[in-house]
Protein backbone atom coordinates (compact mmCIF):
# COMPACT_ATOMS: atom_id res chain seq x y z
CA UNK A 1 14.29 15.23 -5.12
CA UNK A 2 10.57 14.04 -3.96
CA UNK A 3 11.75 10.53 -5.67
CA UNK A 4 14.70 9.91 -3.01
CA UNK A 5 12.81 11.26 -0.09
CA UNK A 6 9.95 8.97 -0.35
CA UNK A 7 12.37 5.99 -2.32
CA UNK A 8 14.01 5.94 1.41
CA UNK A 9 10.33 6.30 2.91
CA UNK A 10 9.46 2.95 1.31
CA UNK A 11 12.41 1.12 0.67
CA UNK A 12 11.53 -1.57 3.57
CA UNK A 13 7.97 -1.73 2.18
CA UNK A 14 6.58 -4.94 0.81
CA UNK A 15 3.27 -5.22 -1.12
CA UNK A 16 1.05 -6.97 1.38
CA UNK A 17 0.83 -11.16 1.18
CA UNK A 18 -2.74 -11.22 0.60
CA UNK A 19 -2.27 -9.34 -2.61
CA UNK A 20 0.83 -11.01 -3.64
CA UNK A 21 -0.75 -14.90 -3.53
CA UNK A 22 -2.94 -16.24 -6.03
CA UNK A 23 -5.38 -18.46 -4.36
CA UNK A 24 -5.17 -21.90 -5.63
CA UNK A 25 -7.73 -23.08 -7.99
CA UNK A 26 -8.51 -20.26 -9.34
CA UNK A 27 -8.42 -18.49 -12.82
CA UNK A 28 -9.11 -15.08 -12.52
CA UNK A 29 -7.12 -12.93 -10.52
CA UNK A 30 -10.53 -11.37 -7.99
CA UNK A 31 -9.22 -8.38 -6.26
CA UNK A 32 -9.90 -6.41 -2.63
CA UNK A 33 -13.45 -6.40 -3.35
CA UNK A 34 -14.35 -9.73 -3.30
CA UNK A 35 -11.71 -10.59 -0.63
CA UNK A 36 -13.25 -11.18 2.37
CA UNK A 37 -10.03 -10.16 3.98
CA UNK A 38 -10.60 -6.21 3.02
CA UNK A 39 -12.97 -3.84 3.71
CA UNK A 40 -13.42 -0.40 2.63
CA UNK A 41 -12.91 2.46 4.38
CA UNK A 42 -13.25 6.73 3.62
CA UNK A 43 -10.35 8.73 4.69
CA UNK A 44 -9.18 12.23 4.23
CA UNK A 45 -6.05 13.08 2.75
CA UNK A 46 -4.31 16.50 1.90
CA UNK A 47 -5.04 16.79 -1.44
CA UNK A 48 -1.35 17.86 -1.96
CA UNK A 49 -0.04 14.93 -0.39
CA UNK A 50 -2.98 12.91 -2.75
CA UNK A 51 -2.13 14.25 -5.86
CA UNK A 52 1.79 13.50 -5.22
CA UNK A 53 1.60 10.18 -3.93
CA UNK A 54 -0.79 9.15 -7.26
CA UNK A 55 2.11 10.99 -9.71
CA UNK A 56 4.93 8.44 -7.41
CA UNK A 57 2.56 5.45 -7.56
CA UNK A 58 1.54 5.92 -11.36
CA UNK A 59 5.67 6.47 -11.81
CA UNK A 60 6.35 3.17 -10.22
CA UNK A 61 8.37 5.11 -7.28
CA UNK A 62 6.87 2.28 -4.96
CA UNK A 63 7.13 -0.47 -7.17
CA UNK A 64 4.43 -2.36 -8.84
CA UNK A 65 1.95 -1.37 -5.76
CA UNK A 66 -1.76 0.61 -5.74
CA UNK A 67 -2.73 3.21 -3.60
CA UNK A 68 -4.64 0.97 -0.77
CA UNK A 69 -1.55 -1.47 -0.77
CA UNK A 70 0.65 2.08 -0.37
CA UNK A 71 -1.56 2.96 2.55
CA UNK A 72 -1.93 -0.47 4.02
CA UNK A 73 1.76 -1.31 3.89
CA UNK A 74 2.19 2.10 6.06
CA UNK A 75 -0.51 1.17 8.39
CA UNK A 76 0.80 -2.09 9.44
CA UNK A 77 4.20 -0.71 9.72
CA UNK A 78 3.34 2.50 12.04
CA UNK A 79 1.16 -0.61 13.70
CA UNK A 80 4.52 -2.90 14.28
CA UNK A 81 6.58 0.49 15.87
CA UNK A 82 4.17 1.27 17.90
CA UNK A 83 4.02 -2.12 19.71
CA UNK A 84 7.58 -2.26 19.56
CA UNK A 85 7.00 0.79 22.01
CA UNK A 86 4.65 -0.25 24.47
């Protein structure tokens, strides 16, 4: 049951460009840490909400996406809606 609830949650959901491209010349693949375009940042999460989003990610509920791209993917969407609204 939690997999269609959040399966229709995400279904729109795209794993962010940044992540997806390779940047050109190189051979290893980097990642968020050395990409200048990322920056970390604490937040606080119910750790029931936590715990069941990792057992979806680590199922491949969301596709072939972490946890940041998970959050950042929501993030820019609740972004676009809310200057749809203003």
């Amino acid at each position: 049951m939690a997999n269609d609830k959040y399966s229709k949650m995400m279904k729109g959901l795209k794993p962010n460009k940044a992540v997806q491209e390779k940047p050109e010349g190189k051979t290893s693949r980097g990642g968020k840490s050395s990409n200048p375009d990322y920056r970390p940042t604490t937040v606080f999460f119910l750790e029931s909400a936590r715990k069941e989003a990792s057992k979806l990610l680590i199922d491949g509920v969301f596709g072939d996406i972490d946890f940041s791209d998970l959050i950042n993917s929501l993030l820019i969407e609740c972004l676009a809606k809310h200057k749809k609204g203003q």
